[in-house]
C-alpha atoms as a PDB file:
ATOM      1  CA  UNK A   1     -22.696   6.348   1.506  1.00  0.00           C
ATOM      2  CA  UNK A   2     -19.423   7.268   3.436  1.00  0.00           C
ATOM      3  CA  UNK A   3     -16.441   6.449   1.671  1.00  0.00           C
ATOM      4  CA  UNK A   4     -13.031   6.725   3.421  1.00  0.00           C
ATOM      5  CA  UNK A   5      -9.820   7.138   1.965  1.00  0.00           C
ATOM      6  CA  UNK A   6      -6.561   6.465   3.821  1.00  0.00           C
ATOM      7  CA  UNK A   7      -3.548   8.593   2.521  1.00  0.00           C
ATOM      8  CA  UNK A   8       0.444   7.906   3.793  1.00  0.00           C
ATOM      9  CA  UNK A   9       1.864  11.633   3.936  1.00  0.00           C
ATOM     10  CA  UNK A  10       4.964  10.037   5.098  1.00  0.00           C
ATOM     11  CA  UNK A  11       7.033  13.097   4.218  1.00  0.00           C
ATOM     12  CA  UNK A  12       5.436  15.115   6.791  1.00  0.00           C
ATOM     13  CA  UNK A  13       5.063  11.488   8.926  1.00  0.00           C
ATOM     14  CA  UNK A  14       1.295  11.140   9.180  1.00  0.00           C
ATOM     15  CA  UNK A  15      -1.453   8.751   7.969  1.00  0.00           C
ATOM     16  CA  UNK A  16      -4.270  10.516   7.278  1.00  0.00           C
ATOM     17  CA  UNK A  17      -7.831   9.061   6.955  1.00  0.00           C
ATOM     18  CA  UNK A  18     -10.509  11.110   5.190  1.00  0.00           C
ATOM     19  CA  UNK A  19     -13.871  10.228   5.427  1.00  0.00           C
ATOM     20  CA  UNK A  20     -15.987  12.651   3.072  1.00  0.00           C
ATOM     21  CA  UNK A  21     -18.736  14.215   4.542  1.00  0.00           C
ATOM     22  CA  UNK A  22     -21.399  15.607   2.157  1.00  0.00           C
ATOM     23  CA  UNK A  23     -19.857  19.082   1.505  1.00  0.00           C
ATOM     24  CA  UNK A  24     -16.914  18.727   3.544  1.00  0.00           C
ATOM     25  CA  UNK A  25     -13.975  16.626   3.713  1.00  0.00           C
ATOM     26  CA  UNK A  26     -13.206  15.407   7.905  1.00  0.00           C
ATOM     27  CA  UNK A  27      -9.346  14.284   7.634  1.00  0.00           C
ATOM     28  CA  UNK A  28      -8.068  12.165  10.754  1.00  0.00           C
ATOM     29  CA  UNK A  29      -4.673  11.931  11.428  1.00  0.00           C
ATOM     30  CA  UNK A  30      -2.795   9.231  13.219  1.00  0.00           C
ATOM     31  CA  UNK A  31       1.194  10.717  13.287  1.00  0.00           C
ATOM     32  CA  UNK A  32       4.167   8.602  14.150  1.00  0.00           C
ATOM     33  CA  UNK A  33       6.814  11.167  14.232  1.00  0.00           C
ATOM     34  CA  UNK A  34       7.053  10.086  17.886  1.00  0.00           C
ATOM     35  CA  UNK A  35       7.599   6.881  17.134  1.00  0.00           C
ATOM     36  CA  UNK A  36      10.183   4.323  16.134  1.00  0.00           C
ATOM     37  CA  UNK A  37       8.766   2.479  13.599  1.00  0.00           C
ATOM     38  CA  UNK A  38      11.575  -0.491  14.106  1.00  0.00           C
ATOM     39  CA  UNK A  39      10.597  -1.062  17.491  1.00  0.00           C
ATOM     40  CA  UNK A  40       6.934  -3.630  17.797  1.00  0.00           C
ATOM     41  CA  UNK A  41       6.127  -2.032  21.338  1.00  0.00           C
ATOM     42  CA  UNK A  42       5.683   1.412  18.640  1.00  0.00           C
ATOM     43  CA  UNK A  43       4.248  -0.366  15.590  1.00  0.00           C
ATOM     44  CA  UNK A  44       1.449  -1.034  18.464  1.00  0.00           C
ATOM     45  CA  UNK A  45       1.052   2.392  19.477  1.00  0.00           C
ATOM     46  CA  UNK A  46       0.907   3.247  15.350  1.00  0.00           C
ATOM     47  CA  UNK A  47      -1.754   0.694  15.110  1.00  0.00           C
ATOM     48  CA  UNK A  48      -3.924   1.981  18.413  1.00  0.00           C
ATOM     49  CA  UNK A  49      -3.644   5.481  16.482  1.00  0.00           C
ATOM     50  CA  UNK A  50      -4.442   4.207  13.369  1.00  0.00           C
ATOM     51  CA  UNK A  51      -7.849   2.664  15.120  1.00  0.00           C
ATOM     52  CA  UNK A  52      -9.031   5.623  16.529  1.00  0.00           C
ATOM     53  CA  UNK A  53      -8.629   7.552  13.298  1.00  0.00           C
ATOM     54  CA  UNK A  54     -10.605   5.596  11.383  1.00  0.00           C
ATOM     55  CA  UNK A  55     -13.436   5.477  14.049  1.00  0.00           C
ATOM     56  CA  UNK A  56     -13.257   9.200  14.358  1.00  0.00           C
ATOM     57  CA  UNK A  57     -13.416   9.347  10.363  1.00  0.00           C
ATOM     58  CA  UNK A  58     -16.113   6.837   9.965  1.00  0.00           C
ATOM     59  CA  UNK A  59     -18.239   7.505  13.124  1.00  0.00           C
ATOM     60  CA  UNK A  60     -21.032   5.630  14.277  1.00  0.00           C
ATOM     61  CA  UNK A  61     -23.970   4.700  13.717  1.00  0.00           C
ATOM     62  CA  UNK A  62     -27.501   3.395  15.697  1.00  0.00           C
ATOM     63  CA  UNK A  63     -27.725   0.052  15.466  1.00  0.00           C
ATOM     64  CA  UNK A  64     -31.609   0.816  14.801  1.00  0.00           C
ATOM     65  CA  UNK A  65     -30.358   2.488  11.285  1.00  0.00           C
ATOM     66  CA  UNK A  66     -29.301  -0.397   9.352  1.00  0.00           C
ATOM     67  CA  UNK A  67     -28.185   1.554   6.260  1.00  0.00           C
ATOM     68  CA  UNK A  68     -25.652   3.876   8.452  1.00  0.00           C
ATOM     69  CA  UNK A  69     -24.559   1.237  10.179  1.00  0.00           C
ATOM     70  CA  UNK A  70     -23.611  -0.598   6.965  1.00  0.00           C
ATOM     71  CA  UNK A  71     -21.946   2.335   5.910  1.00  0.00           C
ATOM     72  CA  UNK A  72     -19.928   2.784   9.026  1.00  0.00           C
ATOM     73  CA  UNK A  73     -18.877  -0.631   8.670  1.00  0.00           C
ATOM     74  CA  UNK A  74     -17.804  -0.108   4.606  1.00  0.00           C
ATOM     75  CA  UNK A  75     -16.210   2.704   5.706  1.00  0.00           C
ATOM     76  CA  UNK A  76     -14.119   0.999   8.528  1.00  0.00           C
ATOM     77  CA  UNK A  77     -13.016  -1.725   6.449  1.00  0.00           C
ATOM     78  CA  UNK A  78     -12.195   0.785   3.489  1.00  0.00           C
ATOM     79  CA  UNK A  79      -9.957   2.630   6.092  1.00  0.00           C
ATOM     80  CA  UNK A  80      -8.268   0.236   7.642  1.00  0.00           C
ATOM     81  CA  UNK A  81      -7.539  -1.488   4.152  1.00  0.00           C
ATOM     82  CA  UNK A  82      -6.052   1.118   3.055  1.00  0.00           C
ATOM     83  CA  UNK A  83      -4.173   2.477   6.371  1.00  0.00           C
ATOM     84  CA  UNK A  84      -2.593  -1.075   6.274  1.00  0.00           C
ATOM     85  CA  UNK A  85      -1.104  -0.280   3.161  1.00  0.00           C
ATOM     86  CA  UNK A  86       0.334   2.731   3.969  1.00  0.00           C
ATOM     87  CA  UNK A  87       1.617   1.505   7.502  1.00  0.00           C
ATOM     88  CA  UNK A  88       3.350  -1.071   6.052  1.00  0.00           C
ATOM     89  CA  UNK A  89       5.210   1.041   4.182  1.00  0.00           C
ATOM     90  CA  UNK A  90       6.195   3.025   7.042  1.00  0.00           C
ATOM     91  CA  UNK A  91       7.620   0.361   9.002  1.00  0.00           C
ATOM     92  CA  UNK A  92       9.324  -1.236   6.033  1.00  0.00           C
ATOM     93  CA  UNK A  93      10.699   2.228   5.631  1.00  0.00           C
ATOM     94  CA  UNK A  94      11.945   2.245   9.219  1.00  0.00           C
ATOM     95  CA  UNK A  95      13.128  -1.438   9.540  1.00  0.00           C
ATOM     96  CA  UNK A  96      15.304  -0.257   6.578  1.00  0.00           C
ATOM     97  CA  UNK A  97      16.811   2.584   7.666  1.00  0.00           C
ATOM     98  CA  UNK A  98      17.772   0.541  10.587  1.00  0.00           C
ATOM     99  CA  UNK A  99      19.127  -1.927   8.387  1.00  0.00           C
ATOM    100  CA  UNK A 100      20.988   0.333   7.044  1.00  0.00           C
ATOM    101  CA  UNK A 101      22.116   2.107   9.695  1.00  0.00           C
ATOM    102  CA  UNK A 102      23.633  -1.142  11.760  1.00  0.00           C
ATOM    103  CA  UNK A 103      25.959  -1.644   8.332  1.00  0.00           C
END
């Protein structure tokens, strides 16, 4: 079963989703170093990047193999759960260093 695992590298400004493969990790990252965080027209651009990540990570599946594509979806919803968490942060992050900034 693929299991994903979203990870915030927000020192180097990525979110990373890694979807083990049997011997081999596959690591998808959506970066926002581009991006200002504070801004929603950017948070939007995060989130677009943060989709195609996880559907790169998680792949597909035929909608013949009912196992794989249970697993693609468990994987999806895995990633995203935890690429929510980590986005959050980043914005937070950003909203307060513009917060802080305006002071």
């Amino acid at each position: 079963m693929i299991r994903t695992s979203l990870v915030a590298a927000l020192a180097a400004s990525l979110l990373a989703v890694t979807a083990p493969a049997t011997a081999a990790e596959v690591r998808h990252r959506a970066g926002y170093a581009d991006l200002d965080l504070s801004r929603a027209a950017d948070v939007a651009k995060l989130d677009r990047r943060i989709r195609a990540a996880v559907a790169d990570a998680c792949g597909a599946a035929s909608a013949a193999d009912l196992a794989g594509s249970n697993a693609v979806r468990a994987c999806r919803t895995a990633s995203r759960e935890e690429a929510a968490i980590a986005r959050d942060r980043a914005v937070a992050g950003a909203r307060q260093a513009q917060l802080a900034a305006v002071r």
